[in-house]
Protein backbone atom coordinates (compact mmCIF):
# COMPACT_ATOMS: atom_id res chain seq x y z
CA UNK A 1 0.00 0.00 0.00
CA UNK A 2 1.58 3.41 -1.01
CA UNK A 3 1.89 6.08 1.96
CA UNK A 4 0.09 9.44 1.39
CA UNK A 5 2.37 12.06 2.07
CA UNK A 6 0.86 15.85 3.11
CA UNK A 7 3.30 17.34 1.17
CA UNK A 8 2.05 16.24 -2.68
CA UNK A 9 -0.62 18.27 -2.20
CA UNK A 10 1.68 21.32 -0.65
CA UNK A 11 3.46 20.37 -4.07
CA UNK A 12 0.47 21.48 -6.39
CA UNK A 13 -0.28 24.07 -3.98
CA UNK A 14 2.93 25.44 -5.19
CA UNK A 15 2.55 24.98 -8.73
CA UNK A 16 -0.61 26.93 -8.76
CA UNK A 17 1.05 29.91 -6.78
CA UNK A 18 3.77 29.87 -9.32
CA UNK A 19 0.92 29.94 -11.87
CA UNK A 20 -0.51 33.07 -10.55
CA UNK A 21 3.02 34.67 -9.92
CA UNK A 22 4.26 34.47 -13.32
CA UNK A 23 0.77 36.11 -14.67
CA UNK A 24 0.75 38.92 -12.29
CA UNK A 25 4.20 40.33 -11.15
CA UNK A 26 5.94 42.35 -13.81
CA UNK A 27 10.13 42.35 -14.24
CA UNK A 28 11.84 45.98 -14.26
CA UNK A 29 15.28 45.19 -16.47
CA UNK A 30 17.58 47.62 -18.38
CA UNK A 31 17.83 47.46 -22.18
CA UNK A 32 21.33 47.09 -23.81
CA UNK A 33 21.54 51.07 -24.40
CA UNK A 34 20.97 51.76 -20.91
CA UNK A 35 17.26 52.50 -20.77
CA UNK A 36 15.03 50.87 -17.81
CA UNK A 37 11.67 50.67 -16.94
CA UNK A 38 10.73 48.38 -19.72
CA UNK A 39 8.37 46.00 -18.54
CA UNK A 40 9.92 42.36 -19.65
CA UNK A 41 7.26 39.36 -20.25
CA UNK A 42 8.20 35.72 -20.86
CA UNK A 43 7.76 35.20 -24.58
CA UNK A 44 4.79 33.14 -25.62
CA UNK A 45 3.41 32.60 -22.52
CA UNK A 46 -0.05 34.22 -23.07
CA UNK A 47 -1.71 30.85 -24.80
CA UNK A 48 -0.72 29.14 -21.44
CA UNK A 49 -1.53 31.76 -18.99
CA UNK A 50 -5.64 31.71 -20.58
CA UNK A 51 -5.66 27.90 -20.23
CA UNK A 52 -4.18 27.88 -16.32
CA UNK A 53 -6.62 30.51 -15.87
CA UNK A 54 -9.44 28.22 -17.50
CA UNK A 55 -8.04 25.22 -15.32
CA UNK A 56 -7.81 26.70 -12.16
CA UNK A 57 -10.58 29.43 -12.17
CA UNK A 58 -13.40 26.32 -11.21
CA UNK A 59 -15.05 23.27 -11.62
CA UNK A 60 -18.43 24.57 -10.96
CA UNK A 61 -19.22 24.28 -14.99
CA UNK A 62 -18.69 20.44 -14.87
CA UNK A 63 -19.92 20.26 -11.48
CA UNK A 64 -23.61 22.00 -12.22
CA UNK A 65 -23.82 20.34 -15.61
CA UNK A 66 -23.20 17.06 -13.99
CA UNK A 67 -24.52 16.97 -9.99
CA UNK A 68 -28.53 16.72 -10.86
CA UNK A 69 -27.77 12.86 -13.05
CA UNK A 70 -25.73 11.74 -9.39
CA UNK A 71 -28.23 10.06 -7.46
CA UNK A 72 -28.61 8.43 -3.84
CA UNK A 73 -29.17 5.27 -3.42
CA UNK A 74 -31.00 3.64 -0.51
CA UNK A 75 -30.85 -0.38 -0.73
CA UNK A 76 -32.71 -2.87 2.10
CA UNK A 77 -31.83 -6.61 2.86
CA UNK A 78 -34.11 -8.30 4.44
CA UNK A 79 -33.54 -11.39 5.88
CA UNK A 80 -36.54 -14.37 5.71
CA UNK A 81 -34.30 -16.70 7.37
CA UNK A 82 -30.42 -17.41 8.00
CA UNK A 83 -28.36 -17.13 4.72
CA UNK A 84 -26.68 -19.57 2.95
CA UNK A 85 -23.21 -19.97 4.74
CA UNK A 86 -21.60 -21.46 1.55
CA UNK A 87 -22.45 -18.36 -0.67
CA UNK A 88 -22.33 -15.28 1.87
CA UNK A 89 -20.00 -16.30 4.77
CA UNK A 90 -19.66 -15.57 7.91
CA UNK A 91 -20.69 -11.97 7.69
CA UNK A 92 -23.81 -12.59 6.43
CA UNK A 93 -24.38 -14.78 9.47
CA UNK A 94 -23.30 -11.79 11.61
CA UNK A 95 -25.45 -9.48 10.38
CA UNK A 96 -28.48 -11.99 9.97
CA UNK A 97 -27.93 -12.53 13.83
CA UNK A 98 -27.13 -9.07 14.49
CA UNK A 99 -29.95 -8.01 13.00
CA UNK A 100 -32.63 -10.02 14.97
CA UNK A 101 -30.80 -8.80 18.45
CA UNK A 102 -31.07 -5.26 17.37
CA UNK A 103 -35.06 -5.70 16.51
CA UNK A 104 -35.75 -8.13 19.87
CA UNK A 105 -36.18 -10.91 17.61
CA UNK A 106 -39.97 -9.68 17.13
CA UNK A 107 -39.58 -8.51 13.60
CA UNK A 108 -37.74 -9.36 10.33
CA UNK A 109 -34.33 -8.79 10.84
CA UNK A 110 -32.89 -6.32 7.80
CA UNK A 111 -29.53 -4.57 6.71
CA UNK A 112 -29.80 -0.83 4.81
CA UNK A 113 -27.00 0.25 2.84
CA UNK A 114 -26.00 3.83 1.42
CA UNK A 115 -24.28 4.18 -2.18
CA UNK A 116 -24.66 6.50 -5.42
CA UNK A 117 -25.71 6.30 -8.92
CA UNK A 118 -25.53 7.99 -12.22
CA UNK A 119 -28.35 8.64 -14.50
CA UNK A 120 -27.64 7.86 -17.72
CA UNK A 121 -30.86 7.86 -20.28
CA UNK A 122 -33.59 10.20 -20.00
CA UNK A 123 -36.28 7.80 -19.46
CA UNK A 124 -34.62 6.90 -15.89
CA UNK A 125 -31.78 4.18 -16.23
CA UNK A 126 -29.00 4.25 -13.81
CA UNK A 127 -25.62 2.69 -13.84
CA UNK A 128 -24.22 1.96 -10.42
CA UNK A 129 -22.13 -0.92 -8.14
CA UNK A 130 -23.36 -4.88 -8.37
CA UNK A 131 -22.06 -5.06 -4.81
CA UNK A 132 -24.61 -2.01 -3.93
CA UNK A 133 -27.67 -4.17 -4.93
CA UNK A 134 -26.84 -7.43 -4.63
CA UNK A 135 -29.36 -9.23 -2.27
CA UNK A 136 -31.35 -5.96 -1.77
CA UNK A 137 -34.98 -6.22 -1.77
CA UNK A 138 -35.96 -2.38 -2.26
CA UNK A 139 -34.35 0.26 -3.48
CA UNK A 140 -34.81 3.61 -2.91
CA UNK A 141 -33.23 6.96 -5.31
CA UNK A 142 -33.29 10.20 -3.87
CA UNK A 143 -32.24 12.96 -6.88
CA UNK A 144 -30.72 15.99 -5.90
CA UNK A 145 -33.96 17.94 -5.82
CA UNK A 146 -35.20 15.53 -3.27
CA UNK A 147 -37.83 13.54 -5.36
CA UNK A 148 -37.83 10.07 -4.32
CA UNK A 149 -38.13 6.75 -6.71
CA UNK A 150 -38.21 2.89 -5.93
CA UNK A 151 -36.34 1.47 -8.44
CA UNK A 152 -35.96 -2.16 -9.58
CA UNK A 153 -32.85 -3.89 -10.93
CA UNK A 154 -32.66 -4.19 -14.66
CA UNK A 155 -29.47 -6.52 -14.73
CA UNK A 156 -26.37 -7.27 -12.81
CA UNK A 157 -22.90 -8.07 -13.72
CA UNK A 158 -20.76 -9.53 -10.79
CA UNK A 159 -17.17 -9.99 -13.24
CA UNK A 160 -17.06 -5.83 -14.06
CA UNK A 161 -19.28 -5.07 -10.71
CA UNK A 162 -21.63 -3.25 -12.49
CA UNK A 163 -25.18 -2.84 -12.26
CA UNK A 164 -28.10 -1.24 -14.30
CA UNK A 165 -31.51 -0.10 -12.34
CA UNK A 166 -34.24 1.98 -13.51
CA UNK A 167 -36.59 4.64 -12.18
CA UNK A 168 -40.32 5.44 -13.49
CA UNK A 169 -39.66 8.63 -14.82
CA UNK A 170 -38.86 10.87 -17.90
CA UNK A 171 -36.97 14.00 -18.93
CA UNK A 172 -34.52 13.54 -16.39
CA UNK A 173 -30.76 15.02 -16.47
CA UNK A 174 -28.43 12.81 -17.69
CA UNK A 175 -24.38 12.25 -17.94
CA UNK A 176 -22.99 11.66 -21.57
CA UNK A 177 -20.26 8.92 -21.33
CA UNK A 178 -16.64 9.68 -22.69
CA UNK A 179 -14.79 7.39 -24.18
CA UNK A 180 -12.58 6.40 -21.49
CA UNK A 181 -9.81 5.12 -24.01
CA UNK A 182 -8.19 8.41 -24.12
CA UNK A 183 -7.92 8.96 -20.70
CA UNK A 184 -4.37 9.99 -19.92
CA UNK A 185 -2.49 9.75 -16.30
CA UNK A 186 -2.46 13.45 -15.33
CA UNK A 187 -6.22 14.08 -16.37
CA UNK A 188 -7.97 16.63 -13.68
CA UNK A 189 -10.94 14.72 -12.67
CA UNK A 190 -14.29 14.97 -10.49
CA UNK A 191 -15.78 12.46 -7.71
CA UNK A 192 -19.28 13.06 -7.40
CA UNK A 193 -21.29 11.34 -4.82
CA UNK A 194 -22.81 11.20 -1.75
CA UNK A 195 -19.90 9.51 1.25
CA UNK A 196 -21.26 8.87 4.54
CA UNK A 197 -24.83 9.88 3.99
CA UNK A 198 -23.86 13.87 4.58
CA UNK A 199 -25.37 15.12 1.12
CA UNK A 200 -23.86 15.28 -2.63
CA UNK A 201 -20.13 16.03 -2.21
CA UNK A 202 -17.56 16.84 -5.05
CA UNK A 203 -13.63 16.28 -4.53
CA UNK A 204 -11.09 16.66 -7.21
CA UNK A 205 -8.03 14.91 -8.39
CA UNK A 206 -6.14 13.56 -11.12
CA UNK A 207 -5.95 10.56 -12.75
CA UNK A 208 -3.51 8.70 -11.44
CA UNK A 209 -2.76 5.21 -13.25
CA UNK A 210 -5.44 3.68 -16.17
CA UNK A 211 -5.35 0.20 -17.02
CA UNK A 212 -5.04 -0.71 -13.20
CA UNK A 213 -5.59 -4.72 -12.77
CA UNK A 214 -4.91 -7.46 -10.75
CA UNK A 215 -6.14 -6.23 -7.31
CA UNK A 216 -8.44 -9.09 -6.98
CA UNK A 217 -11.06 -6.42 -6.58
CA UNK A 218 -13.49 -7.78 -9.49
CA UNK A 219 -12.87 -10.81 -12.39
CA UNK A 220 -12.55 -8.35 -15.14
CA UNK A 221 -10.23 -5.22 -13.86
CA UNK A 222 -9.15 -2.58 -16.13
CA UNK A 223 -9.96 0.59 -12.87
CA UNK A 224 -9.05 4.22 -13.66
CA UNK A 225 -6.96 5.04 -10.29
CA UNK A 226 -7.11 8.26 -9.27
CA UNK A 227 -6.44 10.32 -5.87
CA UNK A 228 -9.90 12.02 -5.80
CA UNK A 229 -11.31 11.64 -2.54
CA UNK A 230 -13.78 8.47 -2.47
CA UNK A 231 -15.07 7.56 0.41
CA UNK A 232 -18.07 5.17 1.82
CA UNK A 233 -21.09 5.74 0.27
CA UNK A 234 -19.05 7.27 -2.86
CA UNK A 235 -19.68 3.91 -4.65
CA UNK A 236 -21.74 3.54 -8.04
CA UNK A 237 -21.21 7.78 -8.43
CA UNK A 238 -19.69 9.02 -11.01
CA UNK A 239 -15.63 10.18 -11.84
CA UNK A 240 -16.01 12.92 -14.46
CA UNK A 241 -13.95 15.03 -16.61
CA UNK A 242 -13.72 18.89 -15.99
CA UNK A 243 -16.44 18.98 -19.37
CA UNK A 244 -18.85 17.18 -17.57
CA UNK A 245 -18.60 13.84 -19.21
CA UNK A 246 -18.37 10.48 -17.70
CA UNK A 247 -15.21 8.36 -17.61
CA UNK A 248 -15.94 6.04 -14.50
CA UNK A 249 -18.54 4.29 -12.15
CA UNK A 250 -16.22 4.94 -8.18
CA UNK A 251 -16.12 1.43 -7.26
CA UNK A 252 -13.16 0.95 -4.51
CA UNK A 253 -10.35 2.32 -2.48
CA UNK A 254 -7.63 0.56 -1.25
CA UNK A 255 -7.15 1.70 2.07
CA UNK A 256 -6.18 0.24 5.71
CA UNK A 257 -8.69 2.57 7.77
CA UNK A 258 -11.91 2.68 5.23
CA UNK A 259 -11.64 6.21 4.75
CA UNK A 260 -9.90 7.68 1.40
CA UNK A 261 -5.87 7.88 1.14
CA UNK A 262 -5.80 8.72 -2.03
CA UNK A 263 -6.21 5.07 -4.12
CA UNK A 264 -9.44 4.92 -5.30
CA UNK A 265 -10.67 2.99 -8.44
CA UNK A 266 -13.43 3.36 -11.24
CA UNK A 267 -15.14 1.18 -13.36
CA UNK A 268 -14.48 2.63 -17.30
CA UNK A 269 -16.81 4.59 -19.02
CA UNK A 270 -16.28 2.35 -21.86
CA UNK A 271 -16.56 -0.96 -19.97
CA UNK A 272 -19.94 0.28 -18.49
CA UNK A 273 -21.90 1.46 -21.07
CA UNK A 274 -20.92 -2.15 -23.14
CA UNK A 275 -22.00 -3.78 -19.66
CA UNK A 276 -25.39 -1.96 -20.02
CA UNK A 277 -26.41 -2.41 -23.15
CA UNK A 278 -25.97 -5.80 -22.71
CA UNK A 279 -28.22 -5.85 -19.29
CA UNK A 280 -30.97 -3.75 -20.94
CA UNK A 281 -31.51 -6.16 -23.98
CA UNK A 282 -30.61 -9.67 -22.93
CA UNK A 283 -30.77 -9.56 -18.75
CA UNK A 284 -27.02 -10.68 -19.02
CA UNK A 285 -23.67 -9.66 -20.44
CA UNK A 286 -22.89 -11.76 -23.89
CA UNK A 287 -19.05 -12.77 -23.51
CA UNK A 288 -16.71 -14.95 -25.33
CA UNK A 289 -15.54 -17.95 -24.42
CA UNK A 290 -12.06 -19.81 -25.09
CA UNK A 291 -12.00 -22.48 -22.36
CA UNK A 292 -8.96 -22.09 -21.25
CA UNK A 293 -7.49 -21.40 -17.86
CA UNK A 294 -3.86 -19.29 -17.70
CA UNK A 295 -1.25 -17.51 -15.65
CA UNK A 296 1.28 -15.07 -15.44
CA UNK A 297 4.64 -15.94 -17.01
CA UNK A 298 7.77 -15.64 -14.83
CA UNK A 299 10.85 -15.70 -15.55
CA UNK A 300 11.56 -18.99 -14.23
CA UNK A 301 8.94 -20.36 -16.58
CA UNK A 302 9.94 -18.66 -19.57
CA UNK A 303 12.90 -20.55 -19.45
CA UNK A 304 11.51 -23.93 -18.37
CA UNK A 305 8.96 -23.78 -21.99
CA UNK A 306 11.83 -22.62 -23.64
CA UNK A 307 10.74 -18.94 -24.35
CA UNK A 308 13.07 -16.11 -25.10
CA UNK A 309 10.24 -13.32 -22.75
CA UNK A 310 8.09 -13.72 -20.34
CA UNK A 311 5.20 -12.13 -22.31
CA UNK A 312 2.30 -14.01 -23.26
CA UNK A 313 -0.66 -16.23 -21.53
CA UNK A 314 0.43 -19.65 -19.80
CA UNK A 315 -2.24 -22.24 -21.01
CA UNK A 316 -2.24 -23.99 -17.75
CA UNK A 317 -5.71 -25.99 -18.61
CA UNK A 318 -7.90 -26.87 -21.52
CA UNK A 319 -11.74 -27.35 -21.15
CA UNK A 320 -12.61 -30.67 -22.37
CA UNK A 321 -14.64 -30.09 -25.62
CA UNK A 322 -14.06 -26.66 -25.33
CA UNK A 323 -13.26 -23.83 -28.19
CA UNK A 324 -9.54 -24.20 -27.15
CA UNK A 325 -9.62 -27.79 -27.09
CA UNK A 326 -11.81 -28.22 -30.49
CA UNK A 327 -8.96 -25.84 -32.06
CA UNK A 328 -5.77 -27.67 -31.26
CA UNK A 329 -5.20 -25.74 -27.95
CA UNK A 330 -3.23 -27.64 -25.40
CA UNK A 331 -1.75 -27.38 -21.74
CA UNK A 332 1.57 -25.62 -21.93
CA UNK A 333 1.03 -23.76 -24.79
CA UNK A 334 1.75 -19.79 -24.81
CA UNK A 335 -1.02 -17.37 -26.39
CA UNK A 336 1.26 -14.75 -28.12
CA UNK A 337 -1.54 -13.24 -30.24
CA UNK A 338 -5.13 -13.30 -30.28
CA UNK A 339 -7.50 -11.59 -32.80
CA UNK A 340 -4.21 -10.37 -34.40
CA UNK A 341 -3.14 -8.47 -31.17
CA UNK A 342 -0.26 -9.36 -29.19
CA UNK A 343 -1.18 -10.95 -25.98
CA UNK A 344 0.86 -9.17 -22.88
CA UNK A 345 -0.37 -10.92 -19.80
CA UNK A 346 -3.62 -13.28 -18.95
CA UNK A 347 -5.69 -10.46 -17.89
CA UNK A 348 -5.64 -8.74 -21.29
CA UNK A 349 -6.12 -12.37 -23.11
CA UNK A 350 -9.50 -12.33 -20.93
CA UNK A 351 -10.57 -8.69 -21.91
CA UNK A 352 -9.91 -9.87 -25.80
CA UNK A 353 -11.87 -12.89 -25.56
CA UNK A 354 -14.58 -11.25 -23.49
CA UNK A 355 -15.28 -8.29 -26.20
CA UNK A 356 -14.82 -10.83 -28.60
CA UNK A 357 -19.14 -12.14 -29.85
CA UNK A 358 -19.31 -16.00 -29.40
CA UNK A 359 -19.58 -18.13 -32.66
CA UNK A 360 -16.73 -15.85 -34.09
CA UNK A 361 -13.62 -17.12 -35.85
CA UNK A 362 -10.46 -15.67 -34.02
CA UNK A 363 -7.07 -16.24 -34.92
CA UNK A 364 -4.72 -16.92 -32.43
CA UNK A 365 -0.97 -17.54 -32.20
CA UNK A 366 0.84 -19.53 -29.80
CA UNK A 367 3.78 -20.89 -28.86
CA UNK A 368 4.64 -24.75 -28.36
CA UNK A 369 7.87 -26.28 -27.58
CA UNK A 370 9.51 -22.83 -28.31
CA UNK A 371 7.81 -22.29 -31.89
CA UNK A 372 5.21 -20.22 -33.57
CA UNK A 373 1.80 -22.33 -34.19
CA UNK A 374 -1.09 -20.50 -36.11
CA UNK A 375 -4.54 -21.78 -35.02
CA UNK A 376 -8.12 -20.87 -35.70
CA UNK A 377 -10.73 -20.98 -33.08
CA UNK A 378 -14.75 -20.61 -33.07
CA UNK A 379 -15.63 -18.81 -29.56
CA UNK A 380 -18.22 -20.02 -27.43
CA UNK A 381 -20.15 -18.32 -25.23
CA UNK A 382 -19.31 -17.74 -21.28
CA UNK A 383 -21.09 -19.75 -19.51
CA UNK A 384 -22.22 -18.77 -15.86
CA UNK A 385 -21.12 -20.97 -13.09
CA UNK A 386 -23.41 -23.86 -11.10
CA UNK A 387 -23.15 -24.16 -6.91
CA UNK A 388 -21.93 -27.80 -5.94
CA UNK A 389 -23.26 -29.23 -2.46
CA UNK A 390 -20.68 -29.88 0.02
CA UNK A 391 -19.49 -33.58 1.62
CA UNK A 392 -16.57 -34.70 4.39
CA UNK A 393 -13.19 -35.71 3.69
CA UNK A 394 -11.38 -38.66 4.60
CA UNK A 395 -7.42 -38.89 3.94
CA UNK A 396 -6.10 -42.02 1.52
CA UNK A 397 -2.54 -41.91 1.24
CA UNK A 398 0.51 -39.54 2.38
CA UNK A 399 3.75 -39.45 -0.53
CA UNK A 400 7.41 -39.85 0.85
CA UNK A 401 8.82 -39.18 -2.58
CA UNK A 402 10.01 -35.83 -4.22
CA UNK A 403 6.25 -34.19 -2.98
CA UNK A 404 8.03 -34.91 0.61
CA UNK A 405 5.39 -33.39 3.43
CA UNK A 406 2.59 -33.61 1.27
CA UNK A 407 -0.57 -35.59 1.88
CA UNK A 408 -2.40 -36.44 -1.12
CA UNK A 409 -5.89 -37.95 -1.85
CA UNK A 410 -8.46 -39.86 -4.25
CA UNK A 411 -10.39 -36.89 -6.21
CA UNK A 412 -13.32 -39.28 -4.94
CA UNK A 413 -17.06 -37.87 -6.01
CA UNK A 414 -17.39 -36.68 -2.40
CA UNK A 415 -14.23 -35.09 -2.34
CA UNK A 416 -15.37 -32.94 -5.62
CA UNK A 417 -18.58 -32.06 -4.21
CA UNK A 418 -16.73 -30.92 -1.03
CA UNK A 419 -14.29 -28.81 -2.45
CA UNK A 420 -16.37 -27.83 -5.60
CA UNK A 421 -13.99 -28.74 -8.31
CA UNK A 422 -15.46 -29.19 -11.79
CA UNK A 423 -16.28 -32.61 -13.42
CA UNK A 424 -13.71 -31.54 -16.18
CA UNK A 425 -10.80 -31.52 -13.45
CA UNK A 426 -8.81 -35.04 -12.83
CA UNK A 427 -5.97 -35.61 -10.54
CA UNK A 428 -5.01 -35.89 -7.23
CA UNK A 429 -6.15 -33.28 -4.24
CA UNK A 430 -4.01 -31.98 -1.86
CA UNK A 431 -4.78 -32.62 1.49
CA UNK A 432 -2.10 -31.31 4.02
CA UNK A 433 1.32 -30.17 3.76
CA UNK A 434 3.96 -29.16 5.75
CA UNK A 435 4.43 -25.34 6.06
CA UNK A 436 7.90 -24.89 4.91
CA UNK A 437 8.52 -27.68 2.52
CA UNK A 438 9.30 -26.91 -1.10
CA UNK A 439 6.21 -27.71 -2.19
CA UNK A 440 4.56 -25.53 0.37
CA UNK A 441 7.14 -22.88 -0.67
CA UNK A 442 6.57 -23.16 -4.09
CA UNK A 443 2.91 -22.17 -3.73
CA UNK A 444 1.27 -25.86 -3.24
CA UNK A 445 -1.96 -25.19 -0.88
CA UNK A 446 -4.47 -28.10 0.51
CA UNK A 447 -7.28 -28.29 -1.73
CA UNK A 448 -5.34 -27.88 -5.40
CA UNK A 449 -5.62 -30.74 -7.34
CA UNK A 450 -2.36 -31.97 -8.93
CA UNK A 451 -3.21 -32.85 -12.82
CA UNK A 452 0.35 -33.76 -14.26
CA UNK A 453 3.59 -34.22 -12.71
CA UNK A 454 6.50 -32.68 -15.34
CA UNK A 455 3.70 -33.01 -18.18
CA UNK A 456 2.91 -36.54 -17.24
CA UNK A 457 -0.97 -36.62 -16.75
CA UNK A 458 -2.11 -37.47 -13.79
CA UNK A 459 -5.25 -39.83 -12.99
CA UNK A 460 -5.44 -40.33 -9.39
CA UNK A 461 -3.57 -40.39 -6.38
CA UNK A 462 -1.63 -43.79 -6.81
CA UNK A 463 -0.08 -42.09 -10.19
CA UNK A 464 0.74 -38.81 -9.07
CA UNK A 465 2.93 -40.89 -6.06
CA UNK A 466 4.43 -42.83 -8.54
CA UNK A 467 5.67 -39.84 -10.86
CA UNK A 468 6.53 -38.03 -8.08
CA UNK A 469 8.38 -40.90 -7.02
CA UNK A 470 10.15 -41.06 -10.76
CA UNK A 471 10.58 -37.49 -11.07
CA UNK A 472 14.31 -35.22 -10.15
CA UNK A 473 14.02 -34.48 -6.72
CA UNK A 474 15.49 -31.46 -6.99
CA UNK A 475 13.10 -29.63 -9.58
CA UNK A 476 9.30 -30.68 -10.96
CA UNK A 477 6.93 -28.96 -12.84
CA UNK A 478 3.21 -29.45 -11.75
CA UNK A 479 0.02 -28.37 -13.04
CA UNK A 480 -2.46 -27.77 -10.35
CA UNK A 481 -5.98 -27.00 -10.15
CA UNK A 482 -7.14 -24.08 -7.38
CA UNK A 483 -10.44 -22.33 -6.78
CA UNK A 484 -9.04 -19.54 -9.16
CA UNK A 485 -8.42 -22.25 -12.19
CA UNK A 486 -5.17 -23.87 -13.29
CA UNK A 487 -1.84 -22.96 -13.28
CA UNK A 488 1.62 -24.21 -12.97
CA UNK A 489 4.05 -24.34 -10.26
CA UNK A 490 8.10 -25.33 -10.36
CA UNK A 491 9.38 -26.82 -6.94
CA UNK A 492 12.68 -26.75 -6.78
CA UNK A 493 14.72 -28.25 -3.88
């Protein structure tokens, strides 16, 4: 987490005194033949002088165009009976029971929430947070010239976090969206929104990164970071431009105390609106589908597939029957291109495929053994994910070989129900291990499922013992299976 320091904003401070220095103090010099008094200006300077005066004058253009399309949002959970464990956790069961003590355990217990929205379309649709309405059984918009609205929910997208809800109404003030594509680091921007339940409240920052991802935050992250003050209650409002135009939904701060220190992150314009028009006319967001599960690249395992960068997407799994699979795609394979775009990194593999309309044919590039393969593949569509039920354990066997310290298991039908690993996943699960082997050290955790042991694939537990067994004791390459999909790990001894 980065430290906010008081004296970056004593820093700007400065600049804009220097600003207003250099337009209003005049220099008394002496020409070369000796005459003084002439007043000396620095040349060209009058161009910038009008657009620091523009800058810096005030927001309250944007801020009045903008402030009557920010909305406040009221939500209420009410609980029937104690939630599902398995889907909201332990603090669901907290507040469930909290609840109930609060009321005397006469009346239905209930949770009430505060966030923002951002009017978008005359006729009274609103983007705003999937985390703000999730569970929520009314909602409640308050405009900024106090008229109040139930709303319902049009459509909800857990991977961006964004959600679309609409309002009886018509003629209402609206937000155009920017595109969010040309946002550039060093853009003044606006936080509109209403923190802490106190009112509609406006800070000001910049932007400070775009392109911000893997923050485990959401599944598909691509935030605008800025320093903009966004606090509680700021979420679903909107991050504008100093025109008035919308380049983020405020979605989260990273922060240690709850309050704002200056890392806060937005939801693109662009990513949004795509979002939305997806939730108004199908219910759901239409995304592509490869079937494949990847990783990072490091170093490490560059080298061990023979690669001369660590750039690309790690094919650490293949969907049986799958796009990927159907096309030729297989386990250790490196996506260099897709769609004719070089592939960086998994997470902007997953933004290409997602953008991507199913039953298209993509080209992709990848690389296999250390050279170029051209494929073809016909996307699918995303399909949404099914809750398993949950079962006990029971241990089976414990490996002394080169896995030393680490208990494996049967991937029995109980097992997969228990740990809710997909039918397409084979292998041996990880029961125990010890804390500082290398395995452990490696990044080996109980409940991944092993499914090859140096590329040898594995069946069940009696085969991954034996390769284990067979393998160089001081370095192996598995492929294991985790709650966040495939991926490879090299232990090294």
């Amino acid at each position: 987490m980065q430290i906010y320091r008081p004296q970056s904003v004593l820093t700007f401070g400065v600049v804009v005194l220097m600003a207003t220095l250099v337009r209003g103090v005049q220099l008394d010099s002496t020409t070369e033949s000796g005459r003084s008094g002439e007043t000396l200006k620095p040349p060209g300077n009058e161009a910038q002088e009008q657009r620091l005066d523009k800058v810096f004058e005030s927001f309250a253009p944007a801020v009045e165009k903008v402030s009557p399309a920010v909305v406040r949002i009221v939500t209420t959970l009410r609980f029937d009976s104690p939630p599902d464990l398995a889907n909201g956790g332990q603090d669901a069961l907290r507040r469930y029971l909290f609840g109930r003590m609060a009321q005397g355990g006469s009346r239905q217990p209930m949770e009430r929430g505060l966030g923002s929205g951002v009017i978008v379309t005359e006729d009274g649709y609103i983007l705003t947070n999937g985390h703000l309405v999730t569970g929520a059984n009314e909602l409640e918009v308050t405009l900024q010239d106090e008229r109040q609205f139930n709303a319902k929910v049009i459509g909800l997208d857990h991977e961006s976090d964004i959600a679309v809800i609409k309002i009886d109404a018509h003629n209402l003030p609206t937000v155009p969206l920017a595109d969010s594509r040309k946002v550039q680091v060093g853009d003044l921007v606006l936080a509109i929104g209403h923190p802490f339940g106190v009112g509609q409240t406006v800070t000001h920052g910049i932007v400070s990164a775009t392109d911000r991802g893997g923050m485990g935050i959401e599944d598909f992250e691509s935030f605008i970071q800025t320093d903009a003050p966004i606090n509680p209650g700021n979420s679903g409002g909107a991050l504008v431009d100093v025109t008035g135009h919308l380049i983020g939904i405020n979605t989260a701060i990273l922060s240690r105390s709850g309050g704002s220190l200056g890392i806060g992150f937005a939801v693109p314009s662009e990513l949004a609106g795509r979002v939305m028009r997806d939730l108004v006319k199908y219910g759901y967001v239409v995304r592509g589908y490869l079937g494949v599960e990847t990783q990072d690249l490091t170093p490490e395992l560059a080298k061990e597939f023979s690669l001369k960068r660590a750039t690309g997407a790690l094919v650490a799994g293949v969907v049986p029957k799958g796009p990927a699979e159907m096309a030729g795609l297989k386990a250790g394979d490196v996506i260099t291109r897709f769609g004719g775009e070089e592939v960086r990194d998994p997470r902007q593999l997953r933004f290409s495929v997602a953008e991507a309309k199913p039953c298209q044919t993509v080209p992709v590039e990848v690389l296999r053994n250390g050279s170029a393969k051209p494929l073809r593949v016909i996307l699918g569509e995303a399909p949404s994910n099914e809750p398993l039920l949950k079962a006990d354990l029971s241990p089976d066997q414990q490996d002394p070989g080169a896995l030393q310290g680490v208990t494996i298991i049967e991937l029995s039908s109980q097992v997969r129900r228990h740990l809710q690993i997909p039918r397409h996943v084979q292998g041996a699960v990880v029961l125990d291990l010890r804390a500082y082997s290398a395995a452990a050290q490696a990044g080996l955790r109980p409940g991944d499922v092993i499914q090859s042991v140096n590329r040898h694939e594995v069946g069940n537990a009696e085969e991954a013992s034996q390769l284990a067994h067979d393998a160089d004791k001081k370095r192996m390459l598995l492929r294991v299976w985790s709650s966040s999909g495939s991926h490879f790990i090299l232990i090294e001894g």
